[in-house]
C-alpha atoms as a PDB file:
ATOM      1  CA  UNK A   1      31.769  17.892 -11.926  1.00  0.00           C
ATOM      2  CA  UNK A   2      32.138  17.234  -8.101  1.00  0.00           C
ATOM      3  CA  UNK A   3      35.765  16.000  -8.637  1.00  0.00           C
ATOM      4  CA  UNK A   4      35.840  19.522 -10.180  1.00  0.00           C
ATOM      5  CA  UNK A   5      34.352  21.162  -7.204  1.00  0.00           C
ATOM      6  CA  UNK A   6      35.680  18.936  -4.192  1.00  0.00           C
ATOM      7  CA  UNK A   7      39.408  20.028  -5.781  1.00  0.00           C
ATOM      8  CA  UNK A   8      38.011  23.876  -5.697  1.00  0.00           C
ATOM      9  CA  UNK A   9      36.953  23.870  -2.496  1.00  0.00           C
ATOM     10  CA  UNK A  10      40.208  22.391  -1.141  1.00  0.00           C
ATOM     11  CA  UNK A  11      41.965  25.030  -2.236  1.00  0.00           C
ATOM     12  CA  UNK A  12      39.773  27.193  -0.255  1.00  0.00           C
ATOM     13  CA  UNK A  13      36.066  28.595   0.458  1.00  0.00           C
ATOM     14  CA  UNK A  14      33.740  29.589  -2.575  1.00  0.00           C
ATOM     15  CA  UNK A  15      30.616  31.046  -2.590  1.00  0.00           C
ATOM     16  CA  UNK A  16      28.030  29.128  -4.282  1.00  0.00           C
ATOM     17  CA  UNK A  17      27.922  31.703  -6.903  1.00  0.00           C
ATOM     18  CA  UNK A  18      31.779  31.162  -7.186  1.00  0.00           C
ATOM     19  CA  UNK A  19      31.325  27.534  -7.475  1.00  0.00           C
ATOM     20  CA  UNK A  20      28.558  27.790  -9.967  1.00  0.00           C
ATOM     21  CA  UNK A  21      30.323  30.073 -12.133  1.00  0.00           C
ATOM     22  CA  UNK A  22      33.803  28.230 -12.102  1.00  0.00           C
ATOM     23  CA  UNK A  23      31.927  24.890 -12.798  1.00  0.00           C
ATOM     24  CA  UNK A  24      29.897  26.382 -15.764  1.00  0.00           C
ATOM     25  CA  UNK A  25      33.029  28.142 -17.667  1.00  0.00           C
ATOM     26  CA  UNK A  26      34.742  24.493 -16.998  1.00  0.00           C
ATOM     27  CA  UNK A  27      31.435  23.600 -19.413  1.00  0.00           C
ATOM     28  CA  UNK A  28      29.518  21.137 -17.072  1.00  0.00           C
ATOM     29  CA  UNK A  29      25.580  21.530 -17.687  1.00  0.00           C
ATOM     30  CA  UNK A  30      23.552  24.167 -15.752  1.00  0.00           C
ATOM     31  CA  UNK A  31      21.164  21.036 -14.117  1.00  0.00           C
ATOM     32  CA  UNK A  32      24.362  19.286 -13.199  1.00  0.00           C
ATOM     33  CA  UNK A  33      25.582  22.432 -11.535  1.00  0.00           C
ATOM     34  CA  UNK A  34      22.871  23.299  -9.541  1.00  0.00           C
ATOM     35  CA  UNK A  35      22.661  19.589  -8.161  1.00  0.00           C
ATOM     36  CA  UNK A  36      25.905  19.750  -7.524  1.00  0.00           C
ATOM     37  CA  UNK A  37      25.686  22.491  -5.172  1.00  0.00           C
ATOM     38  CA  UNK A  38      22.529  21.696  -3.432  1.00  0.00           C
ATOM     39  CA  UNK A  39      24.099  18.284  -2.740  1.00  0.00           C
ATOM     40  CA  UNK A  40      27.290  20.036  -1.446  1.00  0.00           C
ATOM     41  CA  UNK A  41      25.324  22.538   0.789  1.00  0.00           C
ATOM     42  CA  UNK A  42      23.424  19.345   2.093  1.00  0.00           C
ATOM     43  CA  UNK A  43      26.793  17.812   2.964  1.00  0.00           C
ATOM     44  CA  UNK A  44      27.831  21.129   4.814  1.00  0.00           C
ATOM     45  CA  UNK A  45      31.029  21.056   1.811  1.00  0.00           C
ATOM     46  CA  UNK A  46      30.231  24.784   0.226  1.00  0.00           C
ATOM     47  CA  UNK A  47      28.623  27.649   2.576  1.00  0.00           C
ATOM     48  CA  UNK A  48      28.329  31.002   2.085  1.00  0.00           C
ATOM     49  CA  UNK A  49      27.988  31.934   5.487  1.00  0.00           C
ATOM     50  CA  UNK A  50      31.988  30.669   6.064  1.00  0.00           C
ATOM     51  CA  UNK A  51      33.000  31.752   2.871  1.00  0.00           C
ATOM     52  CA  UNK A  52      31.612  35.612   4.266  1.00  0.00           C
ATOM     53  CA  UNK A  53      33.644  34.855   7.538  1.00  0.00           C
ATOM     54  CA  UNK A  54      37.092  33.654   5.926  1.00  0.00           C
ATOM     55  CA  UNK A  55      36.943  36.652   3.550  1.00  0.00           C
ATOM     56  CA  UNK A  56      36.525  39.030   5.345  1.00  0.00           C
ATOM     57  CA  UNK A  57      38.789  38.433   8.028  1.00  0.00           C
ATOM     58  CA  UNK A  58      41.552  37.641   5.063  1.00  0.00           C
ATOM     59  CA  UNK A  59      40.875  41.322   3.244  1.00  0.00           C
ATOM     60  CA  UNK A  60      40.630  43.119   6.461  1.00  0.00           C
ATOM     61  CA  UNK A  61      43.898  41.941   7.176  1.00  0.00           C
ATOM     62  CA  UNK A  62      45.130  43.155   4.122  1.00  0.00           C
ATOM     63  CA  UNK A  63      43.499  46.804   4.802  1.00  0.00           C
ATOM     64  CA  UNK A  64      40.059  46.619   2.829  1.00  0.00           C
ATOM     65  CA  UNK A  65      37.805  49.055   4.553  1.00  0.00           C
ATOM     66  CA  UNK A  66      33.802  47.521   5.008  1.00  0.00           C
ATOM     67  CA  UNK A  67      32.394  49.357   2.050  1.00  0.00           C
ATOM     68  CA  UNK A  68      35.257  47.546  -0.108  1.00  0.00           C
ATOM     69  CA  UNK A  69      34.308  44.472   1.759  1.00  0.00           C
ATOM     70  CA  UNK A  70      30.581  44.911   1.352  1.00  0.00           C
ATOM     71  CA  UNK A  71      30.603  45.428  -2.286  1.00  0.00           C
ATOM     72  CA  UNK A  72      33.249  42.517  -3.140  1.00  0.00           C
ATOM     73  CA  UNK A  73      30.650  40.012  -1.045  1.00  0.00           C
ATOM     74  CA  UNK A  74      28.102  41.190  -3.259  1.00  0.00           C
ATOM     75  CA  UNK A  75      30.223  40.625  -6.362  1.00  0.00           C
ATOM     76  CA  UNK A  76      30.520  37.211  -5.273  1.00  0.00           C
ATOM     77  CA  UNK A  77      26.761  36.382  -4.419  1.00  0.00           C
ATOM     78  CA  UNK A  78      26.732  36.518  -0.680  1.00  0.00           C
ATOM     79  CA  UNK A  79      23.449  37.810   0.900  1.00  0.00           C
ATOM     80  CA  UNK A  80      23.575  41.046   1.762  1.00  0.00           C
ATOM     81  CA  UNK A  81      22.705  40.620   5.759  1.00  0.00           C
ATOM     82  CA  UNK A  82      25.201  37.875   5.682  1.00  0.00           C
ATOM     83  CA  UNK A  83      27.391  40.351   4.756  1.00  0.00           C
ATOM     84  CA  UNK A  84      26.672  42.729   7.290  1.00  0.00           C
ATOM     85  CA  UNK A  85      26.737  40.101  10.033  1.00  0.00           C
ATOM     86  CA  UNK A  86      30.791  39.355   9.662  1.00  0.00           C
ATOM     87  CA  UNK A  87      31.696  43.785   8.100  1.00  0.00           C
ATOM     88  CA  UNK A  88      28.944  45.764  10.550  1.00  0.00           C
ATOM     89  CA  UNK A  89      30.525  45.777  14.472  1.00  0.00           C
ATOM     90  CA  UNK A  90      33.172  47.487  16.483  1.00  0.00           C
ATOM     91  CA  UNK A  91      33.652  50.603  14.550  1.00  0.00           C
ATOM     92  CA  UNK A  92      36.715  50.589  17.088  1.00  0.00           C
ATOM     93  CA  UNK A  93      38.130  47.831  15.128  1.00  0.00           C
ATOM     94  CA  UNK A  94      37.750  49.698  12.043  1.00  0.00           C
ATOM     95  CA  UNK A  95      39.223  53.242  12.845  1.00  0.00           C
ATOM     96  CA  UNK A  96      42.272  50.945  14.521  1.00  0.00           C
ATOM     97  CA  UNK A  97      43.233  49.252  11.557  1.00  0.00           C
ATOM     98  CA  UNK A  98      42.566  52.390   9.160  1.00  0.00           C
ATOM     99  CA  UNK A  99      44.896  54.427  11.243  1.00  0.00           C
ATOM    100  CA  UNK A 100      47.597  51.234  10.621  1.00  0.00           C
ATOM    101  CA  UNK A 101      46.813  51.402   7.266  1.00  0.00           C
ATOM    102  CA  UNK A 102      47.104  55.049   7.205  1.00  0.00           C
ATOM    103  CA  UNK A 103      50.157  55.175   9.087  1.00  0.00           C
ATOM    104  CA  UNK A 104      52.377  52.592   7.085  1.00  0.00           C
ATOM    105  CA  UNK A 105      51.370  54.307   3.763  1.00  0.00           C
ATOM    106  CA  UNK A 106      52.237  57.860   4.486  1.00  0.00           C
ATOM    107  CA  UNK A 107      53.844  57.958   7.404  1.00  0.00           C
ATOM    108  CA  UNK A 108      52.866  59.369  11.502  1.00  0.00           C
ATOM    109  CA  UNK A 109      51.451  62.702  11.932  1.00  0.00           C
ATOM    110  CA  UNK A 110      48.839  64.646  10.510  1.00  0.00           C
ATOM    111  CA  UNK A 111      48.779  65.188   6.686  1.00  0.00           C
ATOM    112  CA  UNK A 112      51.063  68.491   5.677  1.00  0.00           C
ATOM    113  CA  UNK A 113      48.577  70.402   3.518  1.00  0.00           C
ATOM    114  CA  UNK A 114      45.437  70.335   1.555  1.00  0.00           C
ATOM    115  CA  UNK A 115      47.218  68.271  -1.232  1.00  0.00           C
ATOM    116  CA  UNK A 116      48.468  65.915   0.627  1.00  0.00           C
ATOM    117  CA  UNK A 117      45.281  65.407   2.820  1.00  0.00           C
ATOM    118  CA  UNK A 118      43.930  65.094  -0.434  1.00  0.00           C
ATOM    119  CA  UNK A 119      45.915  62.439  -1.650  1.00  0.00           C
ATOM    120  CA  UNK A 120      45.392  60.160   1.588  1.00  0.00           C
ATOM    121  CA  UNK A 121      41.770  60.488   1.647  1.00  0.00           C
ATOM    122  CA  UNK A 122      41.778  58.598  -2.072  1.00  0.00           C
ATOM    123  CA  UNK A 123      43.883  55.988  -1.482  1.00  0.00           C
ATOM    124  CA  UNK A 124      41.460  55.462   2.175  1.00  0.00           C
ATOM    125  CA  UNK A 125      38.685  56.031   0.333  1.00  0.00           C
ATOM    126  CA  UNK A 126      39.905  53.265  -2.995  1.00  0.00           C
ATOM    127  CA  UNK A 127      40.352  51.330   0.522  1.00  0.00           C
ATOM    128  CA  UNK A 128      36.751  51.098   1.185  1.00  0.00           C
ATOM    129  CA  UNK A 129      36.917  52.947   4.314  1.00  0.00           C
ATOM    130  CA  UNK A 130      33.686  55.048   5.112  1.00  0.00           C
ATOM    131  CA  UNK A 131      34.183  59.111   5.206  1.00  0.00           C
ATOM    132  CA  UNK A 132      33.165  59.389   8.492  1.00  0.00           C
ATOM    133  CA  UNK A 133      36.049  57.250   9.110  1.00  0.00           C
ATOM    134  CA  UNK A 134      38.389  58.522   7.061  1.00  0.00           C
ATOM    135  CA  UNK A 135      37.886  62.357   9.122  1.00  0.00           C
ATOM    136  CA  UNK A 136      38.402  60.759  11.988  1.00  0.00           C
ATOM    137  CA  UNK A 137      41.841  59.178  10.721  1.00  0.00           C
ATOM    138  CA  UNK A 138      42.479  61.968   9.342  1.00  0.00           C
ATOM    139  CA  UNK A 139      41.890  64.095  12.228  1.00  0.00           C
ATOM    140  CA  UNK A 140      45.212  63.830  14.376  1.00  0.00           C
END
């Protein structure tokens, strides 16, 4: 089981909740498991807290909005101020990288009509952006 794990984590961060999961569909016992972990979080080998910090700054750069983010950290098992403490900040930062986002998908300029607006505001909103920020992008 920690051959199993060590080879996981290589490949990159988990969650513990990852870990747990992978390890118990791989069919190693629940005790062994939860050993496992606790001895890896001793050893500073699995955290959560850069786990949070590596995802997040991987899916932002692909153009995940923080209510995407939020809700995929939860998925995963991270606590929920952990989450906040790497997705809540400079709203700046946000609205910058929505109106990228927004820009290489459909183009400069506002939105032509009502359909189209339309449109955009799904695919931010399927994004995970926030609908305050989406106005704003959406503003021009």
């Amino acid at each position: 089981a920690r051959e199993t794990a060590l080879r996981l984590l290589a490949r990159r961060e988990h969650s513990c909740r990852e870990l747990r999961e992978k390890l118990a569909g791989r069919g190693y016992a629940a005790e062994t498991i939860r050993a496992l972990i606790e001895d890896l979080l001793r050893l500073d080998l699995v955290s959560d807290q850069r786990f949070a910090e590596t995802f997040v700054r991987s899916r932002k750069a692909q153009g995940y909005g923080p209510l995407r983010l939020r809700q995929e950290l939860r998925q995963r098992g991270v606590d929920e101020g952990l989450a906040a403490a790497f997705i809540d900040g400079d709203d700046d930062e946000w609205l910058t990288q929505l109106r990228r986002l927004r820009e290489k998908r459909f183009g400069e300029g506002p939105p032509r009509d009502r359909r189209e607006r339309a449109r955009q505001w799904r695919y931010l909103q399927y994004r995970g952006f926030t609908s305050d920020q989406i106005k704003y992008a959406l503003k021009e």
